[in-house]
Structures are given as C-alpha cells and as structure tokens.
C-alpha atoms as a PDB file:
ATOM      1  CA  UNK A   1     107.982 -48.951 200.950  1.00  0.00           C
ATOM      2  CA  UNK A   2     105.795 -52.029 200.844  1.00  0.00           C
ATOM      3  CA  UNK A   3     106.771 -55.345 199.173  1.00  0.00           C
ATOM      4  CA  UNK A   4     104.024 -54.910 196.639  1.00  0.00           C
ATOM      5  CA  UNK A   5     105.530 -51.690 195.273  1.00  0.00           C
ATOM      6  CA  UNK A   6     108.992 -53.060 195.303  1.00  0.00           C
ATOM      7  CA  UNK A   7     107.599 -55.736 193.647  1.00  0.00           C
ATOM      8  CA  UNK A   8     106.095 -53.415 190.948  1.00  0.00           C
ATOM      9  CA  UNK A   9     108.940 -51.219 190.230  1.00  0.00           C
ATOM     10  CA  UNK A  10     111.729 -54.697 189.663  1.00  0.00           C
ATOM     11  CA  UNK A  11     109.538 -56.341 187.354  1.00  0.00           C
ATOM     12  CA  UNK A  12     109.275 -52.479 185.767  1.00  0.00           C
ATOM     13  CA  UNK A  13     112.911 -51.783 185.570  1.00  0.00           C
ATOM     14  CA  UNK A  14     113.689 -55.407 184.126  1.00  0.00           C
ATOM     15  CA  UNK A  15     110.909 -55.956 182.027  1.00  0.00           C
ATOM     16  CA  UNK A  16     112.220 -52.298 180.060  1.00  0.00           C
ATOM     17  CA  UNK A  17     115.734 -53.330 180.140  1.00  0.00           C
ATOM     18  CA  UNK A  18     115.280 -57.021 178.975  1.00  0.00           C
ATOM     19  CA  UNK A  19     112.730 -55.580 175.621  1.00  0.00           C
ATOM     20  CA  UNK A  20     115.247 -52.480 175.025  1.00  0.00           C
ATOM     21  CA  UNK A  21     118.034 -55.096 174.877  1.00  0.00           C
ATOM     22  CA  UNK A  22     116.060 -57.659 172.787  1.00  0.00           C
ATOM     23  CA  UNK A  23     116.391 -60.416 175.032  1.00  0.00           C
ATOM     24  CA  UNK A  24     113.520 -62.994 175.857  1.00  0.00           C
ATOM     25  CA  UNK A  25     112.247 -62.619 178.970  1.00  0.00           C
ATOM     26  CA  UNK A  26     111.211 -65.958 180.872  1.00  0.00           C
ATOM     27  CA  UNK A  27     108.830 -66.352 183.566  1.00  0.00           C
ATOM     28  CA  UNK A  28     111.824 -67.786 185.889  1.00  0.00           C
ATOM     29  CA  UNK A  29     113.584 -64.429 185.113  1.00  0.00           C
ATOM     30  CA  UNK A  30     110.307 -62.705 186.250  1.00  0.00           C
ATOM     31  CA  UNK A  31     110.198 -64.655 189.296  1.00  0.00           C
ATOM     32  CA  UNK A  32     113.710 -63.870 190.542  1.00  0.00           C
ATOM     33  CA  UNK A  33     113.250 -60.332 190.009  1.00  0.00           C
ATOM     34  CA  UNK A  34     110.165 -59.707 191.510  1.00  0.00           C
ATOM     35  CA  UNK A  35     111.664 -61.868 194.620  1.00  0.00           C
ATOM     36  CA  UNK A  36     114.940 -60.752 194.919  1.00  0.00           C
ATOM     37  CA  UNK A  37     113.460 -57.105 195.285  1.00  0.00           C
ATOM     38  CA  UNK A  38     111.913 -57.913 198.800  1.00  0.00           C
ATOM     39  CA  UNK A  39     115.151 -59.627 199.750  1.00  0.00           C
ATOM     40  CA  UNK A  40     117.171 -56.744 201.939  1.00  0.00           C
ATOM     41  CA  UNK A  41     113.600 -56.625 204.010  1.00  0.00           C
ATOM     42  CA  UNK A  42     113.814 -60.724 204.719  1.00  0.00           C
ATOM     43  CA  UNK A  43     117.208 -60.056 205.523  1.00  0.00           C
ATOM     44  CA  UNK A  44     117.251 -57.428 208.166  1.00  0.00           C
ATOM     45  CA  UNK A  45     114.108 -59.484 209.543  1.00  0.00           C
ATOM     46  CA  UNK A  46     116.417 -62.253 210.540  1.00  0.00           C
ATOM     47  CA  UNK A  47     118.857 -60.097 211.993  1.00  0.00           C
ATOM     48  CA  UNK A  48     116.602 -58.100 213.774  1.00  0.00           C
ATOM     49  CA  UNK A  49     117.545 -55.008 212.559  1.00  0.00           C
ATOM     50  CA  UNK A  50     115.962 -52.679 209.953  1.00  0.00           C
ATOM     51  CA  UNK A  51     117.927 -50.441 207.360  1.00  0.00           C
ATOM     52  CA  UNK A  52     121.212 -52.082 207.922  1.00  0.00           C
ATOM     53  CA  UNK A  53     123.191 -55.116 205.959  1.00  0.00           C
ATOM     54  CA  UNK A  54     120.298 -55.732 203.691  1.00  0.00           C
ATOM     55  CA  UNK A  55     120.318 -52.407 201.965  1.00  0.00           C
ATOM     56  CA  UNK A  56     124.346 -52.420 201.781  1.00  0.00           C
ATOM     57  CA  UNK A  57     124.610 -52.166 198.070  1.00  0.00           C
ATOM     58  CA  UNK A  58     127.604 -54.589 198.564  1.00  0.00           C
ATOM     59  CA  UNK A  59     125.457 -57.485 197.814  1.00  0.00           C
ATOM     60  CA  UNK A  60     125.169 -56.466 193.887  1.00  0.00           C
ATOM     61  CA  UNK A  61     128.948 -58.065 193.574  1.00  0.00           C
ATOM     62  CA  UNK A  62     127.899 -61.804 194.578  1.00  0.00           C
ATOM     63  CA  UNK A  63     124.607 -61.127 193.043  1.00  0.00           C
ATOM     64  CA  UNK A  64     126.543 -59.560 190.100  1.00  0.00           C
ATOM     65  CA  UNK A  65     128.377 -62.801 189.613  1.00  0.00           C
ATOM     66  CA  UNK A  66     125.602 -65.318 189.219  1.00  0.00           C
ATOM     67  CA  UNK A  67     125.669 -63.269 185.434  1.00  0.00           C
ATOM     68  CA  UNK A  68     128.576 -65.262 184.581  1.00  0.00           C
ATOM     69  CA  UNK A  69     126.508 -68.740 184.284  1.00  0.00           C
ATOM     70  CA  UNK A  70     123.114 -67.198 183.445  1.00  0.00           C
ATOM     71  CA  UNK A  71     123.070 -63.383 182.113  1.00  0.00           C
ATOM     72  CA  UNK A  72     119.058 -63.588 182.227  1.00  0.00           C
ATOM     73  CA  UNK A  73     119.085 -64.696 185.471  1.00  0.00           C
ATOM     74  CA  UNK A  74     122.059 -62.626 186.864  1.00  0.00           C
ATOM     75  CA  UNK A  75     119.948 -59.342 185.319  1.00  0.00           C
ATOM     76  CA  UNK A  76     116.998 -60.438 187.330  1.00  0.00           C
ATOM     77  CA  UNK A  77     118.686 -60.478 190.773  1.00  0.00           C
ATOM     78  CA  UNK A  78     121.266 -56.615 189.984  1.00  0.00           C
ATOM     79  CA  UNK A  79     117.902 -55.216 189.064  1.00  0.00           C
ATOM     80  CA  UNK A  80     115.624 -56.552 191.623  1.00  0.00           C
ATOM     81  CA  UNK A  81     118.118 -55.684 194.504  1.00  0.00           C
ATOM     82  CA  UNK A  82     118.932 -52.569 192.647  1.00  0.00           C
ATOM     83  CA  UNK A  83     115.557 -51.224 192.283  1.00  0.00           C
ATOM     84  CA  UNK A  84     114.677 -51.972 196.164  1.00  0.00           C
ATOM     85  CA  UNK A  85     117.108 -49.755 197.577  1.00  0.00           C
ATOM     86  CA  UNK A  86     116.543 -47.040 194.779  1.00  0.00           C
ATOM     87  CA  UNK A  87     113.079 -46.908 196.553  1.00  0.00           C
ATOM     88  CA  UNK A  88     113.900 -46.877 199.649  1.00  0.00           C
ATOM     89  CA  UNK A  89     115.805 -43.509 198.759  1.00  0.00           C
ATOM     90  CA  UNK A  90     112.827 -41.923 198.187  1.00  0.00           C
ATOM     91  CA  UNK A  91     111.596 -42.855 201.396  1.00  0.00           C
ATOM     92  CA  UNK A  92     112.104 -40.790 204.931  1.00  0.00           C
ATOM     93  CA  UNK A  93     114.116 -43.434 206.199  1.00  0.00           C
ATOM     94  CA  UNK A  94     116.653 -43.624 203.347  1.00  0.00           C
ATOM     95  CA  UNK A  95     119.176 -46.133 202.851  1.00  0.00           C
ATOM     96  CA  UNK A  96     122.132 -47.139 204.014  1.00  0.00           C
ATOM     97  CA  UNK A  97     123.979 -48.124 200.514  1.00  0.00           C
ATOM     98  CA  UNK A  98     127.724 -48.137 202.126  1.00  0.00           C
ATOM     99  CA  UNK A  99     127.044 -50.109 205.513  1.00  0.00           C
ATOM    100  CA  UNK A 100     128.968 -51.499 207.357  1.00  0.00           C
ATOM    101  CA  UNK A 101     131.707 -48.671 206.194  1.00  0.00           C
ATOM    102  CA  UNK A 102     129.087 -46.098 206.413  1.00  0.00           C
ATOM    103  CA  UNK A 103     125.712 -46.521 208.461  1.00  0.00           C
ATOM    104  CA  UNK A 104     124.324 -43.545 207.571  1.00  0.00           C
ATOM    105  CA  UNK A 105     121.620 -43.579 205.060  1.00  0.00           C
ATOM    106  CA  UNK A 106     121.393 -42.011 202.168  1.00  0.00           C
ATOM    107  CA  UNK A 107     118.220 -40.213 200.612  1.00  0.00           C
ATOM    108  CA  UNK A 108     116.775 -38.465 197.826  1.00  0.00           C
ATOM    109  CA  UNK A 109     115.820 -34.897 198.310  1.00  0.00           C
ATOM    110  CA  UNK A 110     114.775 -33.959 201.437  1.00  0.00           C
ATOM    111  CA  UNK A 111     113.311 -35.375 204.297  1.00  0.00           C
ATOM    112  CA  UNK A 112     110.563 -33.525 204.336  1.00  0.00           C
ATOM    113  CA  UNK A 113     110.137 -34.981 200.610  1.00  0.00           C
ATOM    114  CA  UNK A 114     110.321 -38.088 201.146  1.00  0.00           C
ATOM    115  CA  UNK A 115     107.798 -40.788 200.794  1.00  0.00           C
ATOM    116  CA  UNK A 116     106.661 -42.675 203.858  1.00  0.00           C
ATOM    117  CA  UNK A 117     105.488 -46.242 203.682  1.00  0.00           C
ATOM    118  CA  UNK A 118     101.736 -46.804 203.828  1.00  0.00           C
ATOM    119  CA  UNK A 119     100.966 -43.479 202.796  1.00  0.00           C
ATOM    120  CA  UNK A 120      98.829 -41.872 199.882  1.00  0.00           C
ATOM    121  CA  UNK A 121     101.903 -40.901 198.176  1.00  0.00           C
ATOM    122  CA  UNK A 122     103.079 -44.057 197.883  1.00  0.00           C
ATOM    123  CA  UNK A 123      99.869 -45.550 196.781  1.00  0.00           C
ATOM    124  CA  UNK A 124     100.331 -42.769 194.086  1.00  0.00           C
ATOM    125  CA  UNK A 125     103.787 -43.655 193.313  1.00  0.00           C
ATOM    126  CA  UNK A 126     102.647 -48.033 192.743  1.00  0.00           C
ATOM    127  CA  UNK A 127      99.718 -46.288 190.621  1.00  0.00           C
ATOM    128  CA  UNK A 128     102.247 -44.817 188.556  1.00  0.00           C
ATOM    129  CA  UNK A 129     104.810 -47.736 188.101  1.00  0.00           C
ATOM    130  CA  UNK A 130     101.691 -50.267 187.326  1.00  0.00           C
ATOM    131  CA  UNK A 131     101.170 -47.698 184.810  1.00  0.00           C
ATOM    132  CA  UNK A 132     104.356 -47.568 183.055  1.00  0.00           C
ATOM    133  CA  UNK A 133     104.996 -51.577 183.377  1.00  0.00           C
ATOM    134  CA  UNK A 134     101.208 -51.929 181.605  1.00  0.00           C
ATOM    135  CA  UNK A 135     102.573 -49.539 178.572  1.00  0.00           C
ATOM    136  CA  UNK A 136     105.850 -51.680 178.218  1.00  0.00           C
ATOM    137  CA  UNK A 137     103.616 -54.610 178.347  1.00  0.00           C
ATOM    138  CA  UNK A 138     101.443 -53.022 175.598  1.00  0.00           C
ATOM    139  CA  UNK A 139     105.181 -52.748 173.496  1.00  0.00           C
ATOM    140  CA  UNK A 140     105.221 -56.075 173.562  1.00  0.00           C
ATOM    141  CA  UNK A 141     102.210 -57.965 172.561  1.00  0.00           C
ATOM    142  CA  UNK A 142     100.559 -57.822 169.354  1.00  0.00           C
ATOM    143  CA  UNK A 143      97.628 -55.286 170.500  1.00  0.00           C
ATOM    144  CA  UNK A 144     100.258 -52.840 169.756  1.00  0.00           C
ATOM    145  CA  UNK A 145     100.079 -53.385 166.318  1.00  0.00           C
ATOM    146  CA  UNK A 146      96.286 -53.687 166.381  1.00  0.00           C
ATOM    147  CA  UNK A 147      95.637 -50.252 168.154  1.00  0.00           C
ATOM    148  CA  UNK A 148      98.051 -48.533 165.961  1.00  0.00           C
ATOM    149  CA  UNK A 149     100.517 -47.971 168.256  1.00  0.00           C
ATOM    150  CA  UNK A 150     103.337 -48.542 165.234  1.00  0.00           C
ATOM    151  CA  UNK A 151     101.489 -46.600 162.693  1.00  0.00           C
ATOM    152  CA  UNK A 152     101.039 -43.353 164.790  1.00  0.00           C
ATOM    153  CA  UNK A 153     104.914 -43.617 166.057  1.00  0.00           C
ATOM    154  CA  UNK A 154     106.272 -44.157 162.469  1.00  0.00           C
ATOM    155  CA  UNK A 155     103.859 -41.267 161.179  1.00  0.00           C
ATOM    156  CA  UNK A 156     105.178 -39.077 164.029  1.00  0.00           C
ATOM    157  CA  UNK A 157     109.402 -40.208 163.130  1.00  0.00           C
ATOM    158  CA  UNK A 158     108.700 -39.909 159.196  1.00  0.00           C
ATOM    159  CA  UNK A 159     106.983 -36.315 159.375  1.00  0.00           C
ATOM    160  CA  UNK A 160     110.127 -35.114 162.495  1.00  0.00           C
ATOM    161  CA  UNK A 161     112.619 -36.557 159.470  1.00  0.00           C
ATOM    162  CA  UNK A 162     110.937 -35.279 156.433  1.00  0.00           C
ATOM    163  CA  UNK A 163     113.428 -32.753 155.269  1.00  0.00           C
ATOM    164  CA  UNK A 164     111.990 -29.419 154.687  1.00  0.00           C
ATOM    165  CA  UNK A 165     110.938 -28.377 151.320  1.00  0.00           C
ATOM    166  CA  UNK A 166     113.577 -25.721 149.528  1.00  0.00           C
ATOM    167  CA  UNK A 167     113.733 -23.577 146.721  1.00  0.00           C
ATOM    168  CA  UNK A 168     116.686 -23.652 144.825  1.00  0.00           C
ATOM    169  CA  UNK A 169     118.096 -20.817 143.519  1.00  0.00           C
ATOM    170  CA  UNK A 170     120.716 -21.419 140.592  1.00  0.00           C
ATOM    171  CA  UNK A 171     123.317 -18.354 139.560  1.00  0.00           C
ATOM    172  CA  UNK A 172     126.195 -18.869 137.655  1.00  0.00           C
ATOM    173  CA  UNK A 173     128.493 -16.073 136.103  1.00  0.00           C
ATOM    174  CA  UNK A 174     129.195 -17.025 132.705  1.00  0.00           C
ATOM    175  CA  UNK A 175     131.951 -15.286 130.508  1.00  0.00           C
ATOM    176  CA  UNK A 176     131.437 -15.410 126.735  1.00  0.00           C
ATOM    177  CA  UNK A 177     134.416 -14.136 124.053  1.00  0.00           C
ATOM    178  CA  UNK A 178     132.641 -13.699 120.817  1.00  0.00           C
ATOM    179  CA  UNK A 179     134.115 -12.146 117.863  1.00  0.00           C
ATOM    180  CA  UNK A 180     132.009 -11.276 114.982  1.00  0.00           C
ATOM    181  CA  UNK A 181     133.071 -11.805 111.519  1.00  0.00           C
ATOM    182  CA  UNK A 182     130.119  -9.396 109.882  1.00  0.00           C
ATOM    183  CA  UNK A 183     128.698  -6.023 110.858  1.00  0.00           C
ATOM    184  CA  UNK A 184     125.539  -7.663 111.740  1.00  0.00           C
ATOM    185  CA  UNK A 185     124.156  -7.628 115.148  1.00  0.00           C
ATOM    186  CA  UNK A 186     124.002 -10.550 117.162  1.00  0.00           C
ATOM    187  CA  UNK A 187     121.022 -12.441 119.155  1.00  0.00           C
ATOM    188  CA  UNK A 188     122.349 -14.682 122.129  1.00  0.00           C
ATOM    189  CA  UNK A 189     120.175 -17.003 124.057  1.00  0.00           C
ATOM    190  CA  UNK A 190     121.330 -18.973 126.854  1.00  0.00           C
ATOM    191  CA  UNK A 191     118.969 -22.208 128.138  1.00  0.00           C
ATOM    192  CA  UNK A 192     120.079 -24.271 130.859  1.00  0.00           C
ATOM    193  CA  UNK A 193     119.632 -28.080 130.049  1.00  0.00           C
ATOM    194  CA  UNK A 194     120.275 -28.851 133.560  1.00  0.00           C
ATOM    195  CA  UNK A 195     122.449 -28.095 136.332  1.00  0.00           C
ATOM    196  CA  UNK A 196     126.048 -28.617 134.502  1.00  0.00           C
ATOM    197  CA  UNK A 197     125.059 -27.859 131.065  1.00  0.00           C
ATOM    198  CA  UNK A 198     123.673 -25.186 129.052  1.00  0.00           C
ATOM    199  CA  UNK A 199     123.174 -24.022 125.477  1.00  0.00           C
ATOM    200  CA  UNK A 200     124.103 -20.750 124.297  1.00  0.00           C
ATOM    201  CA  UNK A 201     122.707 -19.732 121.138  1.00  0.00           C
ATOM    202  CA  UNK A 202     123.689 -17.001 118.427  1.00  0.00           C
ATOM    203  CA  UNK A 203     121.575 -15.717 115.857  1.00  0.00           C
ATOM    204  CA  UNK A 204     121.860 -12.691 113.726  1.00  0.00           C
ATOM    205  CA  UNK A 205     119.231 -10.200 114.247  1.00  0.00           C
ATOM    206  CA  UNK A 206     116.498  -8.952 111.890  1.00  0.00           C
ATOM    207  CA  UNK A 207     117.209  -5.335 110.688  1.00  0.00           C
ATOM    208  CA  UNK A 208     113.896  -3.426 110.136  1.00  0.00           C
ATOM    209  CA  UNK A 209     113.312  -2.225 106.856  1.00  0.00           C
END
C-alpha cells in the first residue's frame, strides 16, 4: 500500500477509537499516528530489505509501553503500527506478523484477492477510508447538530424502543355466596373500579303486575 493510504486508515482507526472512548484527541496524538503508520516501510528501507523486521508485529510491546507515561500518545503509536500491517494483509504481498520466528507472510483471503499497491483498487479502498474518517469527523463538530444528524438518530432509537401498543384483556373468575332472606328475586351488577377492585351490586327485581 502507499504511505498516503496508511496514512488515511491510522488517523481512521484512532480518530474512532479516541471519540468512542471519550478522550480528547490532540494534534500531537494525530501526528504520531499518522507517522508511526509509515514506520515498518522506513524501517525495512534502512535495512534493505522489504516485508521483514518492520512488519514483525513484535514492535507493538515497546510501542505498547510508551502507554504507561502517556495513554494518548501510547494509543497513537499501537494503532498507527497496528493499522499498517492490517493493510498490508490485504495486499498480495502479505505480511510477515511473526518474523524473525516465522518469515512467512500472512494474508487476507486469497492471493488472487488481494490488493496490489498503485492499483485502482486501492485508490478505491483510500476513497473509502477518507470517507468513513470525514463521517467520524462530521460526529464530532457541531455541523452535526446543525444538519440534524442527532435529531434523525434519536427519532430512529425512540420509534425502534417505542413499545408496541396492546390491548389488554382483563378476566377474572369471581365466586359469590349469597343467601337470600325473602322470596324475591335478585338483580346483581358487578362494575370494575379498576384493576383490584370492583363493586358488586344487589337489588331486588321489579315483579310485573
């Protein structure tokens, strides 16, 4: 892959993980993950050799450890380094995350699938990370709000947890013991007041004449 897409895809992946976390993201932050991504290439150009010691995933540990005096900063470089060799997965020359224990390279799909550097489909794929890094951009700055971004969202959540309207059916079994004290016959009425009380009523009835 070229620099400028490795470029693209750090400041992507740490930009997204820095606003889900809620942490402020500073332009030094920015910097050091947008230059650590091009780092395994500036290494394997002094060393003469290409897809070797600077895409050993080994380097995340020192990298790793910089965390424990400056988390922002220590995010920057995992995610930078991180995000380069992720790439070069997806291209036909893979990458060698184990070396020197293991100098094969390892790849996503096929070979056949692969991207190769300079190519359309990788002009496609910096097309669609400039994409995605604009829309977390557009997250975070107030033209969010003013588009409506926040409105349409919380319409969208509110109507998927609106609970469905139901009918409620009430039956009860009710058991009444009357005795009658008369011949007459007997009326009864029973209104519900509400759900845990009701009033039963007993009136004699009107004998025709």
């Amino acid at each position: 892959m070229r620099y400028y897409t490795h470029i693209a895809f750090a400041l992507f992946i740490y930009i997204l993980i820095m606003f889900i976390q809620g942490m402020t993201i500073s332009p030094l932050g920015v910097f050091f993950a947008g230059w650590i991504s091009v780092l395994p290439d500036i290494i394997e150009r002094f060393i003469g050799e290409h897809r070797t010691l600077g895409h050993s995933i080994f380097w995340t540990a020192p990298l790793g450890l910089v965390a424990l005096f400056n988390l922002e900063i220590g995010i920057a470089l995992v995610v930078g380094f991180l995000s380069h060799i992720l790439l070069d997965c997806c291209n036909t020359h893979a990458s060698p995350l184990l070396y020197p224990l293991h100098k094969d390279g390892f790849g996503c799909f096929n070979k056949s699938r692969r991207i190769r550097t300079g190519t359309i489909a990788e002009k496609g794929v910096l097309i669609f990370i400039i994409s995605l890094l604009i829309t977390v951009l557009l997250f975070m700055t107030p033209l969010y709000h003013i588009i409506g971004f926040d409105q349409m969202l919380g319409d969208v959540f509110a109507r998927n947890n609106t609970p469905p309207e139901t009918t409620h059916h009430l039956k009860c079994d009710v058991n009444l013991n009357l005795r009658a004290d008369d011949a007459k016959n007997k009326n009864i009425t029973v209104d519900i007041i509400n759900e845990t009380r009701y009033q039963v009523l007993i009136t004699d009835m009107e004998v025709e004449g």
